[in-house]
Structure formats: C-alpha cells, structure tokens
PDB file of N, CA and C in Angstrom:
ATOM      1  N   UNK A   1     163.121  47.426 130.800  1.00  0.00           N
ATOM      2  CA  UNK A   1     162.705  48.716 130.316  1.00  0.00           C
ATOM      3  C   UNK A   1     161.190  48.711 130.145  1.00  0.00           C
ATOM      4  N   UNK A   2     160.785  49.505 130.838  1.00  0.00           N
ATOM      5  CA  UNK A   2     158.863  49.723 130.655  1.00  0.00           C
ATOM      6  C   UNK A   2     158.308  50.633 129.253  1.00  0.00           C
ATOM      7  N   UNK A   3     157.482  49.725 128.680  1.00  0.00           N
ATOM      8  CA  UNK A   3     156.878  50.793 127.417  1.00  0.00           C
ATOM      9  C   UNK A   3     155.833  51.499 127.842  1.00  0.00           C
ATOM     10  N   UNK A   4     155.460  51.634 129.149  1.00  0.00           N
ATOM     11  CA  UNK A   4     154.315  52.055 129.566  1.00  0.00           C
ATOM     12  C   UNK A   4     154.221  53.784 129.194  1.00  0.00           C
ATOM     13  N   UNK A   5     152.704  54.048 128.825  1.00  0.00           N
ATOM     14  CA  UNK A   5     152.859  55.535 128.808  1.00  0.00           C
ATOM     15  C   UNK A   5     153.804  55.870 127.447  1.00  0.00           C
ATOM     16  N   UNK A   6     154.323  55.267 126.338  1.00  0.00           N
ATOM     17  CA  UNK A   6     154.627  55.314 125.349  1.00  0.00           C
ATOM     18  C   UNK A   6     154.196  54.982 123.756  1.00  0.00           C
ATOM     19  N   UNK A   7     154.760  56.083 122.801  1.00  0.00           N
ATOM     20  CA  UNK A   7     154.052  55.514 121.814  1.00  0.00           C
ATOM     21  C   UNK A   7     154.896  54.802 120.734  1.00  0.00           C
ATOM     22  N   UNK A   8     154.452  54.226 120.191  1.00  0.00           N
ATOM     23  CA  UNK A   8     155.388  52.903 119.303  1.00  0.00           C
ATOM     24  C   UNK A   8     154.386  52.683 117.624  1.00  0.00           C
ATOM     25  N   UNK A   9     155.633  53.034 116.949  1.00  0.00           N
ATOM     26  CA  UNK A   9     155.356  52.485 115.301  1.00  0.00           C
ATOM     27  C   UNK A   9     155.702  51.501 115.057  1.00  0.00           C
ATOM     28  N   UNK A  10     154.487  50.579 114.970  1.00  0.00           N
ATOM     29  CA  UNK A  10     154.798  49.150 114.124  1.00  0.00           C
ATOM     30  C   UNK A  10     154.400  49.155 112.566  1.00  0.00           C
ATOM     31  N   UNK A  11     155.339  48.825 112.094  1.00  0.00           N
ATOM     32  CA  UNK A  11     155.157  48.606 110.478  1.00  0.00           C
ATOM     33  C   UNK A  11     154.537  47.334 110.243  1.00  0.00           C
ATOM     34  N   UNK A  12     153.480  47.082 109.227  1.00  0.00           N
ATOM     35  CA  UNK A  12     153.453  46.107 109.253  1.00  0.00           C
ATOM     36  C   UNK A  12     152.501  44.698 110.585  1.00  0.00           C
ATOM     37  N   UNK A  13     151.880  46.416 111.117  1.00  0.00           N
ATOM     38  CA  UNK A  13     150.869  45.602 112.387  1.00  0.00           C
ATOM     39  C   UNK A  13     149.384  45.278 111.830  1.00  0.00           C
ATOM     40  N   UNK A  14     149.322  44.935 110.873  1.00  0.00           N
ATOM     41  CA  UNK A  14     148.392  44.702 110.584  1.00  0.00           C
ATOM     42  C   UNK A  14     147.498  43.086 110.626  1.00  0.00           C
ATOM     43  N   UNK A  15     148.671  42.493 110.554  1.00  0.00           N
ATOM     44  CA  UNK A  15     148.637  40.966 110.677  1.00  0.00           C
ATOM     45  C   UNK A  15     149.733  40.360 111.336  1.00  0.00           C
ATOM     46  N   UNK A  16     149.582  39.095 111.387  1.00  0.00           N
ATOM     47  CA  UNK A  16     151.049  38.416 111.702  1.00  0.00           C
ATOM     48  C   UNK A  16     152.165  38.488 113.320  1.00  0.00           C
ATOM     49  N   UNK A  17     152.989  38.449 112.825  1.00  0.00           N
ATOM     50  CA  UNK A  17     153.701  39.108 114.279  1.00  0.00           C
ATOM     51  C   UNK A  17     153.754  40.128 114.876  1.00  0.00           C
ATOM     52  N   UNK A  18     153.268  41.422 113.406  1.00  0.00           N
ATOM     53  CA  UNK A  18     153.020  42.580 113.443  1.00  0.00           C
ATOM     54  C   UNK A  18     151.823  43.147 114.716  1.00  0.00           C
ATOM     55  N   UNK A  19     150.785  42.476 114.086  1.00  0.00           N
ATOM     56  CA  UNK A  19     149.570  42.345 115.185  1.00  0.00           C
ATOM     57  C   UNK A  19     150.052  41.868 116.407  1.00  0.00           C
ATOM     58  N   UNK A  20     151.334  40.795 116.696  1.00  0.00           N
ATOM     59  CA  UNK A  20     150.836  40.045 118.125  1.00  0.00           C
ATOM     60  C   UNK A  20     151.572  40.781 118.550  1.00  0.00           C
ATOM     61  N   UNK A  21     153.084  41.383 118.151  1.00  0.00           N
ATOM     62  CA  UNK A  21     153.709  42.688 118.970  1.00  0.00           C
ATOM     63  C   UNK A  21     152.602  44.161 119.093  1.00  0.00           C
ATOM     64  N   UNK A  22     151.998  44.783 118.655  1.00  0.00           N
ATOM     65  CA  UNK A  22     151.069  45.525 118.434  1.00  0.00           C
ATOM     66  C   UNK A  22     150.400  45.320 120.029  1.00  0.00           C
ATOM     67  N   UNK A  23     149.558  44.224 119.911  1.00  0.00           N
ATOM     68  CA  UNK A  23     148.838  43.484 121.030  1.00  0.00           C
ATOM     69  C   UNK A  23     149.609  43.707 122.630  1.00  0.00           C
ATOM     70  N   UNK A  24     150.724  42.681 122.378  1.00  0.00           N
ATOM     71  CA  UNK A  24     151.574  42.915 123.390  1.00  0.00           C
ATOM     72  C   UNK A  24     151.859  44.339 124.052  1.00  0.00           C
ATOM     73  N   UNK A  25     152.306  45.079 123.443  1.00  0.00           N
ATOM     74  CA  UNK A  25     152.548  46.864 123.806  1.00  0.00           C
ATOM     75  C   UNK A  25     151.628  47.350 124.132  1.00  0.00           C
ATOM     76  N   UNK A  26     150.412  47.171 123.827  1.00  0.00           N
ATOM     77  CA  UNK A  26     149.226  47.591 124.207  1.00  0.00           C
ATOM     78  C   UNK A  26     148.822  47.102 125.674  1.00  0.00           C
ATOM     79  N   UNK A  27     149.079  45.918 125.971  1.00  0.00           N
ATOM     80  CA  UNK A  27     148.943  45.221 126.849  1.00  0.00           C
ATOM     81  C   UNK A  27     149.940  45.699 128.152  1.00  0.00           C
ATOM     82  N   UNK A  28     150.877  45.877 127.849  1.00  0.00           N
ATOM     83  CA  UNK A  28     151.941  46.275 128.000  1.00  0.00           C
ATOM     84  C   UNK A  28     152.125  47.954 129.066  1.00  0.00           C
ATOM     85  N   UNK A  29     150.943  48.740 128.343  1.00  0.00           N
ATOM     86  CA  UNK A  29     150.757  49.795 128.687  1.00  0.00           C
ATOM     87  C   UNK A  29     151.085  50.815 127.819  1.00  0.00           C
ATOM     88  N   UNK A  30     151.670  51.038 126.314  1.00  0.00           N
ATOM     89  CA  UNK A  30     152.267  51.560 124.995  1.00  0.00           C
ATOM     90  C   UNK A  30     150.432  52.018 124.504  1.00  0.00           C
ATOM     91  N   UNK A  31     151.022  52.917 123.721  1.00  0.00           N
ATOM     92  CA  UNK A  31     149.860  53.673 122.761  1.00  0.00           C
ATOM     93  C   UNK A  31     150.315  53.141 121.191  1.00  0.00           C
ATOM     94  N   UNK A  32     150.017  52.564 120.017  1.00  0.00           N
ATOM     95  CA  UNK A  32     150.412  52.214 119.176  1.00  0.00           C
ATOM     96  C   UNK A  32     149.845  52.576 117.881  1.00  0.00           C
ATOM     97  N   UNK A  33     150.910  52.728 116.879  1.00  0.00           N
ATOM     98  CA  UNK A  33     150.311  53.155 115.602  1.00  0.00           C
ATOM     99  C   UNK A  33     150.866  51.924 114.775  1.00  0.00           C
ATOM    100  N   UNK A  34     149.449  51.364 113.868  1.00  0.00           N
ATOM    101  CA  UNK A  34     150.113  50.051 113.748  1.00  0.00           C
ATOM    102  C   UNK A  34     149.913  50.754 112.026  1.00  0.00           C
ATOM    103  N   UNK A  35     151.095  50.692 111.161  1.00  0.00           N
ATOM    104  CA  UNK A  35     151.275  51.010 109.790  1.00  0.00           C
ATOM    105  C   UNK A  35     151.007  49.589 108.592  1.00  0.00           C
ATOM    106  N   UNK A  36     150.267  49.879 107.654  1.00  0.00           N
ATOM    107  CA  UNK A  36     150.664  48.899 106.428  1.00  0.00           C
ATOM    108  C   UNK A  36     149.523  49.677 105.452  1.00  0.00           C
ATOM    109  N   UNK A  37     149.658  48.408 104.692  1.00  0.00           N
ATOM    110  CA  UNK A  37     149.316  48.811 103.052  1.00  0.00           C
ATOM    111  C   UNK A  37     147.664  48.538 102.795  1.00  0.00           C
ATOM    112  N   UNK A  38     146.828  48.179 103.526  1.00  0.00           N
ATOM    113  CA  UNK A  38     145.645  47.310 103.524  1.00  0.00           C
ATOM    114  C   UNK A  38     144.844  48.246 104.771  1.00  0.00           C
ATOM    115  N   UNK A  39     143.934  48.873 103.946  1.00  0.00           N
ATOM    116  CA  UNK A  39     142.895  49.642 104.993  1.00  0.00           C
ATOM    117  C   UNK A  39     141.945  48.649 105.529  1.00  0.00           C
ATOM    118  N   UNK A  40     140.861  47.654 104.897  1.00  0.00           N
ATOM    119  CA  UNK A  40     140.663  46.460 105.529  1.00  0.00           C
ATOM    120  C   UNK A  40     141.296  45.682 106.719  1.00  0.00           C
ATOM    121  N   UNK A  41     142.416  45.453 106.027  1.00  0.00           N
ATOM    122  CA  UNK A  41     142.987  44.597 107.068  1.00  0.00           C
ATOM    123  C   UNK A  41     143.944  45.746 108.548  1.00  0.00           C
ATOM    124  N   UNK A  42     143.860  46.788 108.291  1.00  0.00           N
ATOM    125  CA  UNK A  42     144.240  47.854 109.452  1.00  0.00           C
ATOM    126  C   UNK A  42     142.889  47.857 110.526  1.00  0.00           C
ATOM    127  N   UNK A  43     141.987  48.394 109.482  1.00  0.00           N
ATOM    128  CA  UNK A  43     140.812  48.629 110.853  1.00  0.00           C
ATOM    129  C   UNK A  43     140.708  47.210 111.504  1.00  0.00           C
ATOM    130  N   UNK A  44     140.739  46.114 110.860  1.00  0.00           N
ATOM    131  CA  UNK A  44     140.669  45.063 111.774  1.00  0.00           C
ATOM    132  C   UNK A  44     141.557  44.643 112.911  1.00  0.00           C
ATOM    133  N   UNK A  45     142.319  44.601 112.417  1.00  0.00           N
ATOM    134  CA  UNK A  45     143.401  44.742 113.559  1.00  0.00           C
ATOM    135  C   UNK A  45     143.509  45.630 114.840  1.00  0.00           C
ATOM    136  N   UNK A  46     143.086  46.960 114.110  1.00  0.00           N
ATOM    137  CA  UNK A  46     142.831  47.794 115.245  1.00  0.00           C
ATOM    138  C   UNK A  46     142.016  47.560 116.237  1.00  0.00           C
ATOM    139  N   UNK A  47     140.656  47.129 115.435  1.00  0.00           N
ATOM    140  CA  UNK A  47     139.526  46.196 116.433  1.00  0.00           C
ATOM    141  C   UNK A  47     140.271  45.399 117.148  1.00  0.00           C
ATOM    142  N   UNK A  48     140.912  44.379 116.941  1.00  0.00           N
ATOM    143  CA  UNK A  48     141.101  43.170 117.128  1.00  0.00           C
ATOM    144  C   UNK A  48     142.146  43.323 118.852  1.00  0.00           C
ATOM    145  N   UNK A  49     142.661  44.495 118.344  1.00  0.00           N
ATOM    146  CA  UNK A  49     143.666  45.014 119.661  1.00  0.00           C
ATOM    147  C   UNK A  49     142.360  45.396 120.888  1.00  0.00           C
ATOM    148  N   UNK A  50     141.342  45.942 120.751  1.00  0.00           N
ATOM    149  CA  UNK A  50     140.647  45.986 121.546  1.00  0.00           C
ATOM    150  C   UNK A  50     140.385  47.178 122.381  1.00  0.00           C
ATOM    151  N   UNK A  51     140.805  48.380 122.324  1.00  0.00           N
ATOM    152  CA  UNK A  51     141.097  49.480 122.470  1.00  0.00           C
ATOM    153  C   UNK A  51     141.551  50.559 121.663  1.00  0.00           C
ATOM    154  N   UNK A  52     140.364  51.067 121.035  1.00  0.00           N
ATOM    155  CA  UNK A  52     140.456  51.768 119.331  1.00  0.00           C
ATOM    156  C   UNK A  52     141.274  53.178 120.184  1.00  0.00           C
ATOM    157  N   UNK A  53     141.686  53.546 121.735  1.00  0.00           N
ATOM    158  CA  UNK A  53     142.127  54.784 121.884  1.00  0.00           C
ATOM    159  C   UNK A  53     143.452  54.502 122.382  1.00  0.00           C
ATOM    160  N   UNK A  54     144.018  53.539 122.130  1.00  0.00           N
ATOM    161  CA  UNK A  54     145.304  53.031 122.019  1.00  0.00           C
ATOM    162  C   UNK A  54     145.706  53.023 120.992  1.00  0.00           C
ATOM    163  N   UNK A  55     144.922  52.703 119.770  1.00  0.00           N
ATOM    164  CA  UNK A  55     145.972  52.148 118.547  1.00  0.00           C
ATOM    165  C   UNK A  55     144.819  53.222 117.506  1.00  0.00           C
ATOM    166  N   UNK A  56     146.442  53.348 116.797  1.00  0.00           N
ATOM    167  CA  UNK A  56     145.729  54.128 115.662  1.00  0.00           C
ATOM    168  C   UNK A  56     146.526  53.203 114.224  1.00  0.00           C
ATOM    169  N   UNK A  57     145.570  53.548 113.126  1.00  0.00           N
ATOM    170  CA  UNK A  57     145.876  52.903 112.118  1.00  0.00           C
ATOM    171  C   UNK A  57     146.060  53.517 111.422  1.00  0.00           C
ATOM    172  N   UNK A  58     147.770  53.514 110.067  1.00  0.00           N
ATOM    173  CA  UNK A  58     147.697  53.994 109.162  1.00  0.00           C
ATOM    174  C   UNK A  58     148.433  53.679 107.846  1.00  0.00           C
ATOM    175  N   UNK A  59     147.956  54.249 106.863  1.00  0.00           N
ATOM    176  CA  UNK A  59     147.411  53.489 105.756  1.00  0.00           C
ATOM    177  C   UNK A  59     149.075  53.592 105.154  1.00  0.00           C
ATOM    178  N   UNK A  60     149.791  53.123 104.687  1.00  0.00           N
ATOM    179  CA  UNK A  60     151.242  53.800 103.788  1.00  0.00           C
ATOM    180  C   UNK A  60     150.927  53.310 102.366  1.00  0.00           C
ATOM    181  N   UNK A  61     152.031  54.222 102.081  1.00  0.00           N
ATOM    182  CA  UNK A  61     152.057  54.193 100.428  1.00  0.00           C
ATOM    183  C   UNK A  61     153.459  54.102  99.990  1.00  0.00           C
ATOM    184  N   UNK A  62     153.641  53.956  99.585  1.00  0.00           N
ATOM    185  CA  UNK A  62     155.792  53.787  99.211  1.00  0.00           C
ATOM    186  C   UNK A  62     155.894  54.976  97.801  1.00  0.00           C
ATOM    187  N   UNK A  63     156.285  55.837  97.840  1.00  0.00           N
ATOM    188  CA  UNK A  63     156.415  56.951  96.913  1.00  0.00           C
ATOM    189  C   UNK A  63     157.979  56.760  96.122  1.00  0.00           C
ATOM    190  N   UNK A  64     158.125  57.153  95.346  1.00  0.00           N
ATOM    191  CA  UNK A  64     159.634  56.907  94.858  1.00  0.00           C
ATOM    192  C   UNK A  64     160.398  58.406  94.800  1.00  0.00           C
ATOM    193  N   UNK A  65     161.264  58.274  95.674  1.00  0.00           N
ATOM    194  CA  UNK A  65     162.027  59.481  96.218  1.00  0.00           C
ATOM    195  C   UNK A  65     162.223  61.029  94.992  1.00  0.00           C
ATOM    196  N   UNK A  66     162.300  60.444  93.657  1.00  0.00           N
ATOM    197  CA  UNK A  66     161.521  61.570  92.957  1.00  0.00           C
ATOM    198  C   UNK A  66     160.635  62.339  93.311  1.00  0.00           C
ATOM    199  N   UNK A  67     159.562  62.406  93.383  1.00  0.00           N
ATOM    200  CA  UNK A  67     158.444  62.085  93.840  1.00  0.00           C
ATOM    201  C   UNK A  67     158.398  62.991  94.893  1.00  0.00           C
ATOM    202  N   UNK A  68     159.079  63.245  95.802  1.00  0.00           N
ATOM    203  CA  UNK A  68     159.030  64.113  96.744  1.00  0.00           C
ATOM    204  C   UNK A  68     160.242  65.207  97.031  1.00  0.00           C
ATOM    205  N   UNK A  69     161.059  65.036  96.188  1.00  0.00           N
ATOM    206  CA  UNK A  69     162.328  65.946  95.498  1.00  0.00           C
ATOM    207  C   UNK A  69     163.147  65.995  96.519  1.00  0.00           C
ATOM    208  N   UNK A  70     163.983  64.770  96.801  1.00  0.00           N
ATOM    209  CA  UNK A  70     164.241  64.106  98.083  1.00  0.00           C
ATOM    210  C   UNK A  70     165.879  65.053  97.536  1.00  0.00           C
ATOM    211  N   UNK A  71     167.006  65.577  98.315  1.00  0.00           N
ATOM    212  CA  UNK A  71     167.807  66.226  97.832  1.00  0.00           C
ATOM    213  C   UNK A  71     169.015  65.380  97.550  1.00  0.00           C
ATOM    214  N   UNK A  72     168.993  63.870  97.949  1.00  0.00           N
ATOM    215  CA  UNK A  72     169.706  62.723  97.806  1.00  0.00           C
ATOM    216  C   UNK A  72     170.626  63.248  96.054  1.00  0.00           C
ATOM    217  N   UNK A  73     171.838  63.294  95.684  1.00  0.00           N
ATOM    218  CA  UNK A  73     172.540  63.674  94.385  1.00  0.00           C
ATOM    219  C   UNK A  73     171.948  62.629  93.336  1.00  0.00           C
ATOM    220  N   UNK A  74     172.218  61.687  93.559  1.00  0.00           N
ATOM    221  CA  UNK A  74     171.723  60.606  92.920  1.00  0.00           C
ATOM    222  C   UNK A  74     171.075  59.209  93.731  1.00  0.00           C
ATOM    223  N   UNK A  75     169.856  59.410  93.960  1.00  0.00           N
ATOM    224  CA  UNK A  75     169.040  58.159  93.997  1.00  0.00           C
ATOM    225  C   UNK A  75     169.075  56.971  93.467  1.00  0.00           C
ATOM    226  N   UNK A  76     168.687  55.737  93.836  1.00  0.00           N
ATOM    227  CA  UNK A  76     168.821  54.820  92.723  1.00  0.00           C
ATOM    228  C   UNK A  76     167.353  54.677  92.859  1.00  0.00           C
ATOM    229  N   UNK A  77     166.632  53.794  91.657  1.00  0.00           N
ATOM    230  CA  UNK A  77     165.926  53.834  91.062  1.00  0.00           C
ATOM    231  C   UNK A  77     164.728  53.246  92.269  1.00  0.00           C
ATOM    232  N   UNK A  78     165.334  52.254  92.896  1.00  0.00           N
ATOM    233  CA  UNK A  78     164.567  51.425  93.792  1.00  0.00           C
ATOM    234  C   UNK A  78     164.435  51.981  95.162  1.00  0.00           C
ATOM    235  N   UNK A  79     164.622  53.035  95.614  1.00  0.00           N
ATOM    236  CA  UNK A  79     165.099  53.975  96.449  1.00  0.00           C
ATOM    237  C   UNK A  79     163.782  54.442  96.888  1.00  0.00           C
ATOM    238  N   UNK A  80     162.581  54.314  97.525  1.00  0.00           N
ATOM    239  CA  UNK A  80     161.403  54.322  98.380  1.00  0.00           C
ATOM    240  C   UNK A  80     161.376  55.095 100.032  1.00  0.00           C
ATOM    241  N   UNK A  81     160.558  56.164 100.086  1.00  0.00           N
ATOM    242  CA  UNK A  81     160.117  56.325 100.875  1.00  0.00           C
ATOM    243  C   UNK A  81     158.677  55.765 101.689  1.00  0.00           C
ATOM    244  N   UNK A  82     158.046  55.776 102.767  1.00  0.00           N
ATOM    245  CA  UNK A  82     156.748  55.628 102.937  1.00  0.00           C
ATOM    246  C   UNK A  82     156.155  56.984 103.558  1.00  0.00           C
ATOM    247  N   UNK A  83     154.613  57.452 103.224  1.00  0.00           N
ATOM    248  CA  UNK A  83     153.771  58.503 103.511  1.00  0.00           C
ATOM    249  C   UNK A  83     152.432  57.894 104.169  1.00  0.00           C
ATOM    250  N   UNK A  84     152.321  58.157 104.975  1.00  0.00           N
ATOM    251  CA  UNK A  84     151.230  57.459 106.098  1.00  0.00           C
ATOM    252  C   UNK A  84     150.467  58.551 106.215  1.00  0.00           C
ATOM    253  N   UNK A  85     148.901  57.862 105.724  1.00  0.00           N
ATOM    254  CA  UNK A  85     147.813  58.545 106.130  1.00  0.00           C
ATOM    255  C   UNK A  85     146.684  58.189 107.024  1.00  0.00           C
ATOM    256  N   UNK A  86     146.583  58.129 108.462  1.00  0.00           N
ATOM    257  CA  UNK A  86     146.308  58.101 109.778  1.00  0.00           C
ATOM    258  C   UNK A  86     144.440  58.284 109.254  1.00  0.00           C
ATOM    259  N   UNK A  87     143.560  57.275 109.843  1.00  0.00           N
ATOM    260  CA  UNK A  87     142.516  57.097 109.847  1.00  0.00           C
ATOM    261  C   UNK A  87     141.949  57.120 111.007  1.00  0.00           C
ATOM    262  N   UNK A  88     140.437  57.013 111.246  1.00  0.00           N
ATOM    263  CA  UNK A  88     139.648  56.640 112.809  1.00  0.00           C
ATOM    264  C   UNK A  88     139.502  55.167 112.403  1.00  0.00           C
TER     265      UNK A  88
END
C-alpha cells in the first residue's frame, strides 16, 4: 500500500519512534502532522524531518471531557480528550 500523496497524524512525533515513523512517511512520499505536548521539542523535529512543507506541527492539550460538554451520560473522571493547536 503506497502513502504517497497522503496525509498522516502521528501522535507523539515529536521524538522517539514517533519522529523515525514521521521521517519515514515523509520519505515515503506522505504529508505529516506530527502531534505532542512540547512546542520545543515539535519545532525540532519538524526541522529535523527536513521539509517544513511536509510536516506540520501541533501542539495538544488533553482537556477533560467536561470541559467541552461532551454529551457522553456519564463520563468517568479520567475520560480525556485532545485539542491541537497547529503552528508554522
């Protein structure tokens, strides 16, 4: 199956395996949005991929489903969404 010409959310591309799959897809021929918690460590990565018009970086936050008046009857307490805010 070709990822070429596609776009792909990695969670967690900021480092690690995250980054070397990130890398790969890019390589690959994929457009990528690499997600985590660390604006530092995002733009670097993004650098690091080597093609800032391939990969975009963005920032998440984990909100607690309150929080966004999720219509779930009863939530449990530990019950997390994420909200991604997309940088240059």
């Amino acid at each position: 199956m070709s990822i070429s010409n596609q776009k792909i959310l990695i969670v967690g591309g900021g480092s690690g395996m995250g980054l070397a799959l990130a890398r790969r897809c890019v390589e690959a021929g994929a457009s990528v949005i690499i997600a985590g918690r660390g604006e530092n460590r995002l733009r670097q990565a993004r650098e690091a991929l080597g093609n800032p018009d391939e990969a975009l970086a963005a920032m998440a936050e984990r909100l607690p489903v309150g929080r966004i008046g999720n219509p779930m009857t009863s939530p449990t307490p530990s019950t997390r969404l994420l909200q991604f805010r997309l940088f240059p």
